[in-house]
C-alpha atoms as a PDB file:
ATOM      1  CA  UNK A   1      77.057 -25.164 133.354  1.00  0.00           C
ATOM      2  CA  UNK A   2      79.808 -23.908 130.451  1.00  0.00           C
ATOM      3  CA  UNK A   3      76.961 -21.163 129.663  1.00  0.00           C
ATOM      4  CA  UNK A   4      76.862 -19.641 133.096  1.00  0.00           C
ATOM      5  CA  UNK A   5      80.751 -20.077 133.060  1.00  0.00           C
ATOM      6  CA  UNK A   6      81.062 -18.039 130.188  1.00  0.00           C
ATOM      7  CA  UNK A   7      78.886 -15.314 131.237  1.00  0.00           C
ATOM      8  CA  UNK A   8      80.555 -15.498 134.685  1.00  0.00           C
ATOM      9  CA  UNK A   9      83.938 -14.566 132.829  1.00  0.00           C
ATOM     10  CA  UNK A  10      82.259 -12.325 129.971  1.00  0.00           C
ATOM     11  CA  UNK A  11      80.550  -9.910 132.932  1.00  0.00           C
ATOM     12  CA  UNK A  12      83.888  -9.990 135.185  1.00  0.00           C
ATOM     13  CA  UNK A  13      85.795  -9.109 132.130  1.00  0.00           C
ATOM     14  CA  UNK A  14      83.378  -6.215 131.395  1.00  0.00           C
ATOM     15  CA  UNK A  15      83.695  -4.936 135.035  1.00  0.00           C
ATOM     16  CA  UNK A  16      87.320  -4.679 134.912  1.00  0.00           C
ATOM     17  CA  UNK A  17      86.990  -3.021 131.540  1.00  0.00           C
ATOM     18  CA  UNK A  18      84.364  -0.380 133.135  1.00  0.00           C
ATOM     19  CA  UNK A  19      86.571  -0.324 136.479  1.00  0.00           C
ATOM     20  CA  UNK A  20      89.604   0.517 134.217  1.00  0.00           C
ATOM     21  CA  UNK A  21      87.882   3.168 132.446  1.00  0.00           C
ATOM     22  CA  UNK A  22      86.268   5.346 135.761  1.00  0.00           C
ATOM     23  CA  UNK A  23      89.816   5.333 137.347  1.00  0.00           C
ATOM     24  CA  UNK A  24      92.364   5.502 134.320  1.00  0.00           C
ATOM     25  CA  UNK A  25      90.598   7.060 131.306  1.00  0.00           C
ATOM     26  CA  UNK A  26      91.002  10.682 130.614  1.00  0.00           C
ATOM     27  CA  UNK A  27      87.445  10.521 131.914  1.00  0.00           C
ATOM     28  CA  UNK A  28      88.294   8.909 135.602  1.00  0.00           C
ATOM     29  CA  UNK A  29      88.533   9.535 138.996  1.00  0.00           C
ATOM     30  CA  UNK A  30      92.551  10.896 137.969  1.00  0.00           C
ATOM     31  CA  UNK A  31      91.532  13.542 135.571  1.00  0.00           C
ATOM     32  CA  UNK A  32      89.028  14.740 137.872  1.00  0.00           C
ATOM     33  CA  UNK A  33      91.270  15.204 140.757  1.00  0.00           C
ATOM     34  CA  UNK A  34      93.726  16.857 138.415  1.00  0.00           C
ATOM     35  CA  UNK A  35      90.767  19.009 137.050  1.00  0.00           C
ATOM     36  CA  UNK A  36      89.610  19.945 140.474  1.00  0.00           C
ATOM     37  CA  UNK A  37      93.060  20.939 141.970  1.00  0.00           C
ATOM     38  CA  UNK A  38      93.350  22.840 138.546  1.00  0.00           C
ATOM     39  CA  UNK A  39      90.005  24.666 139.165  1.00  0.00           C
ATOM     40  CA  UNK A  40      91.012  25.446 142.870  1.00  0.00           C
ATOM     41  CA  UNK A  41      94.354  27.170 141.664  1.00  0.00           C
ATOM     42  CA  UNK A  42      92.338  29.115 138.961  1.00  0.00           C
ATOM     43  CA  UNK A  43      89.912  30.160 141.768  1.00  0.00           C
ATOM     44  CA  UNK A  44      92.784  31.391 144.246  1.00  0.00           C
ATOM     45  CA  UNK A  45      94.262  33.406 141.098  1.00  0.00           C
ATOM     46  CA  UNK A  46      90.750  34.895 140.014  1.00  0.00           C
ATOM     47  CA  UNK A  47      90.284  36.158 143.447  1.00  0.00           C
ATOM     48  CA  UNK A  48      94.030  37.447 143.356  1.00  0.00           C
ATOM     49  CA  UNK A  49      92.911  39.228 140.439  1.00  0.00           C
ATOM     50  CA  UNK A  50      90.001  40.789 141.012  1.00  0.00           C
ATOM     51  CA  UNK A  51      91.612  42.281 144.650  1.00  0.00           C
ATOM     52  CA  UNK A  52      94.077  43.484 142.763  1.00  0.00           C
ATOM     53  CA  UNK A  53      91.367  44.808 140.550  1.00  0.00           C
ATOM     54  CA  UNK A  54      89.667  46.560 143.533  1.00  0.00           C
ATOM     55  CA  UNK A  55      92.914  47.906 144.538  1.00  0.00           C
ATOM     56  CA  UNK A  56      93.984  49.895 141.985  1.00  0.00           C
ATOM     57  CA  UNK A  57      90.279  51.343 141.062  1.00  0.00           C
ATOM     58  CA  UNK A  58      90.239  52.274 144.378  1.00  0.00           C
ATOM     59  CA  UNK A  59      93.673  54.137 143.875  1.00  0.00           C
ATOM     60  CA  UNK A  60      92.033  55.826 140.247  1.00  0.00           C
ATOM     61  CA  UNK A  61      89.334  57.128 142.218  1.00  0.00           C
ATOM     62  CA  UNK A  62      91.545  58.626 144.980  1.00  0.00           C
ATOM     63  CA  UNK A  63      94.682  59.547 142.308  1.00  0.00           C
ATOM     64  CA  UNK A  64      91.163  61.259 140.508  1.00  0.00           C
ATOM     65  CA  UNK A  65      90.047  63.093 143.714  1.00  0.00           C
ATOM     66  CA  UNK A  66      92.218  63.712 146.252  1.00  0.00           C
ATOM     67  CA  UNK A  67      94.729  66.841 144.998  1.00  0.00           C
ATOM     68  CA  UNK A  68      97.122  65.453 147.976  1.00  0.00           C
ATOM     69  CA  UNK A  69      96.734  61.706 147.203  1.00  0.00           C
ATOM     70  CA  UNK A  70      97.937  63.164 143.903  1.00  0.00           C
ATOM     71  CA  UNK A  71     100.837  64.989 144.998  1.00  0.00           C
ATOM     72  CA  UNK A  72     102.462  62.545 147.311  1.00  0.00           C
ATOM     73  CA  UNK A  73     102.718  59.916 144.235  1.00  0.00           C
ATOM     74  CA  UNK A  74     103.854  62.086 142.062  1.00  0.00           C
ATOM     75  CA  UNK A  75     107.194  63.176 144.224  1.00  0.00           C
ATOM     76  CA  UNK A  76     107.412  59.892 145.480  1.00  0.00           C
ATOM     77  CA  UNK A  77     107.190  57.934 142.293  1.00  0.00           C
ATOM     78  CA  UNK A  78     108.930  60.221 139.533  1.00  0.00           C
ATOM     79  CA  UNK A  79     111.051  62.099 142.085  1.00  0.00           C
ATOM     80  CA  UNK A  80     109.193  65.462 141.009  1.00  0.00           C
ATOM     81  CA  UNK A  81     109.965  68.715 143.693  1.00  0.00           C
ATOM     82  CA  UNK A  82     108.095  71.909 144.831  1.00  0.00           C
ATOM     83  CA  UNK A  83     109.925  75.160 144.183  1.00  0.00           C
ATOM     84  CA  UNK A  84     113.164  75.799 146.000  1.00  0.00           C
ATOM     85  CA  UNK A  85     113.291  72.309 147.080  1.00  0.00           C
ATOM     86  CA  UNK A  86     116.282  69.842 146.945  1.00  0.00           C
ATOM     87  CA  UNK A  87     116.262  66.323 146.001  1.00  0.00           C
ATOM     88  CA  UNK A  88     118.716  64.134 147.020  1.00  0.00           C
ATOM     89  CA  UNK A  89     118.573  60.362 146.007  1.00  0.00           C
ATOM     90  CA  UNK A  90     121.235  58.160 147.447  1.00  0.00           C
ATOM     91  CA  UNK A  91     122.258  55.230 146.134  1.00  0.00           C
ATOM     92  CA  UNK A  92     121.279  51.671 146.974  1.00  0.00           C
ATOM     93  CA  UNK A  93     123.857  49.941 148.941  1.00  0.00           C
ATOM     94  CA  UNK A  94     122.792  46.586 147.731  1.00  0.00           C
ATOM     95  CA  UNK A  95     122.973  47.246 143.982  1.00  0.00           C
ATOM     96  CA  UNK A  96     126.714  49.550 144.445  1.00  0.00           C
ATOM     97  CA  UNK A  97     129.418  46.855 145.298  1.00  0.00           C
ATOM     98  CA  UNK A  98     132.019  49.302 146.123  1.00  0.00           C
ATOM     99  CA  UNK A  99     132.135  50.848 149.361  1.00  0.00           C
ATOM    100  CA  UNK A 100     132.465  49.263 152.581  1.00  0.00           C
ATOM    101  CA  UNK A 101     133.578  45.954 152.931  1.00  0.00           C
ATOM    102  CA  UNK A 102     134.516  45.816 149.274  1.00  0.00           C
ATOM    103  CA  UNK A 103     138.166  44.556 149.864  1.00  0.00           C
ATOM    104  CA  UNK A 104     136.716  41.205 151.268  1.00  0.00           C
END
C-alpha cells in the first residue's frame, strides 16, 4: 500500500513538473502566443512592404515611360519651370508664427 502511495505522489509530482513546463517554459503555451502575435505583426509589415514595393516599381516604370508622368514630378517635386514661367512658393502658415493672430 506505501508502494502505490509513492508512485501515486512520484507520477502527480511529474505531471505538475510536465504541466509547468508546456505552459511556463520558454517552450509553452506563453512563448507561443507571444511567437504567434510576433509572426502576425511581421506578416502585416511584409505585406506593407512589398505594396510599397509594388508602388514605387510601378512609379519607375511610368517615371521611365511616360515623358508627362515625368514632367509633372519634376515641377512639382524640385519646383523646376518651363520658359517664361513664374514660380511663386508661399509660405506655410503653420511653420511661420508671425502673421495673423500672432499678438495672442
Amino acid at each position: 500500500m506505501k508502494g502505490r502511495v509513492l508512485i501515486v505522489a512520484l507520477l502527480l509530482l511529474i505531471n505538475l513538473l510536465l504541466l509547468f513546463r508546456l505552459i511556463w517554459s520558454d517552450q509553452g503555451v506563453f512563448a507561443y502566443w507571444e511567437l504567434k502575435n510576433r509572426y502576425e505583426t511581421l506578416q502585416v509589415n511584409i505585406n506593407d512592404v512589398d505594396k510599397q514595393s509594388l508602388d514605387l516599381s510601378q512609379e519607375i516604370r511610368r517615371l521611365k515611360s511616360d515623358k508627362a508622368y515625368q514632367e509633372k514630378v519634376v515641377r512639382e517635386r524640385m519646383n523646376f519651370v518651363k520658359k517664361d514661367e513664374v514660380l511663386y512658393i508661399f509660405p506655410d502658415e503653420a511653420v511661420n508664427p508671425g502673421g495673423e493672430g500672432a499678438d495672442e
